[in-house]
N, C-alpha and C. Protein backbone atom coordinates (compact mmCIF):
# COMPACT_ATOMS: atom_id res chain seq x y z
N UNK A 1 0.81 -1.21 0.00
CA UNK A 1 0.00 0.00 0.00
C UNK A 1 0.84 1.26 0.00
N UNK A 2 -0.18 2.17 -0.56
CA UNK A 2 0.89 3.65 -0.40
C UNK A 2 0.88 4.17 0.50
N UNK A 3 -0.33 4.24 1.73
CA UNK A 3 -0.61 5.05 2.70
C UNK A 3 -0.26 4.62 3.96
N UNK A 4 0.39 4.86 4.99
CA UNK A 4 1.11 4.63 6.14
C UNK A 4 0.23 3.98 6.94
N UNK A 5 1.19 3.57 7.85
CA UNK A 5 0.15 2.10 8.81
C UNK A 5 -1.26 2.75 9.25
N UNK A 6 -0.94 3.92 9.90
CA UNK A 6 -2.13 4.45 10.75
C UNK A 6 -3.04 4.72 10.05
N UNK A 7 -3.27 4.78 8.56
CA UNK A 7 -4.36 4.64 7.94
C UNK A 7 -4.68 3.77 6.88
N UNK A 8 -4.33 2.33 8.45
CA UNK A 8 -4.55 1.22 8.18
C UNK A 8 -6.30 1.09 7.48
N UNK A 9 -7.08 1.63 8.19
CA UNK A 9 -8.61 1.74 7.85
C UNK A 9 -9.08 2.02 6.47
N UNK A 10 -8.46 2.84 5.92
CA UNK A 10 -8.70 3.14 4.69
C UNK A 10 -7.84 1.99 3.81
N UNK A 11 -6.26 1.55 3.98
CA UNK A 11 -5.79 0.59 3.26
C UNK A 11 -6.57 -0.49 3.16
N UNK A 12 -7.19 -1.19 4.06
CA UNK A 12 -7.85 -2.14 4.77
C UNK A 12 -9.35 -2.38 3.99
N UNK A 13 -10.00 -1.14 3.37
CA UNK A 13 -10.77 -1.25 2.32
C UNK A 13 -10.74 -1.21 1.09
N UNK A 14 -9.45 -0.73 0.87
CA UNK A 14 -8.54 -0.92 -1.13
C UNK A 14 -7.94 -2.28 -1.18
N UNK A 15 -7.88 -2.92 0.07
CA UNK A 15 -6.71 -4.37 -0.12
C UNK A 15 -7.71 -5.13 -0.29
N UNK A 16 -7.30 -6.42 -0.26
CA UNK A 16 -7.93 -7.52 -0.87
C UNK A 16 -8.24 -7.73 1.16
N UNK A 17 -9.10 -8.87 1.17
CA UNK A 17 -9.83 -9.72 2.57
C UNK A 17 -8.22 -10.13 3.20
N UNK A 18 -7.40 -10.67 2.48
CA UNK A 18 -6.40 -11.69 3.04
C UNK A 18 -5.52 -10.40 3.64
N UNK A 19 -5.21 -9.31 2.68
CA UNK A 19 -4.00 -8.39 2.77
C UNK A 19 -4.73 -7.51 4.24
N UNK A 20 -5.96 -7.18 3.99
CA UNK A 20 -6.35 -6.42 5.38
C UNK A 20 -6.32 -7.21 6.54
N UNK A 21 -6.47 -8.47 6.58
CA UNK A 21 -5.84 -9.31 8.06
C UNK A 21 -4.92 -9.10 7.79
N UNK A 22 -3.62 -9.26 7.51
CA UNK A 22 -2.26 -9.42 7.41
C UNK A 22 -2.16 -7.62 8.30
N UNK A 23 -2.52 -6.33 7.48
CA UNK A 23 -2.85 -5.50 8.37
C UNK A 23 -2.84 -5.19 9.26
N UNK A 24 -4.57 -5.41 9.80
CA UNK A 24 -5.06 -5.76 11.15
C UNK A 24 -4.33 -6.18 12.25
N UNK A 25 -3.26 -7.25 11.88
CA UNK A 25 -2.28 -8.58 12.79
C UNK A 25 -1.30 -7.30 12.84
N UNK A 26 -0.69 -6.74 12.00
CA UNK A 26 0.49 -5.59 12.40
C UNK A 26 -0.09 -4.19 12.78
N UNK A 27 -1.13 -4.06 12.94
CA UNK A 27 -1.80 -2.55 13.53
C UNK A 27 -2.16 -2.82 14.92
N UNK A 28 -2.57 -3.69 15.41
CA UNK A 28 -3.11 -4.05 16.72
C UNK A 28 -1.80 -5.37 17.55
């Protein structure tokens, strides 16, 4: 992604299901 962790939320709806857990697991 282009946009920095903390706007994980918004990456988290452009990524695919698998890539936003992967995410999620490094934001929390």
């Amino acid at each position: 992604g282009t946009q920095p962790p903390f706007a994980s939320t918004g990456v988290i709806k452009s990524l695919t299901p698998a890539r936003s857990h992967i995410l999620v697991q490094h934001d929390h």
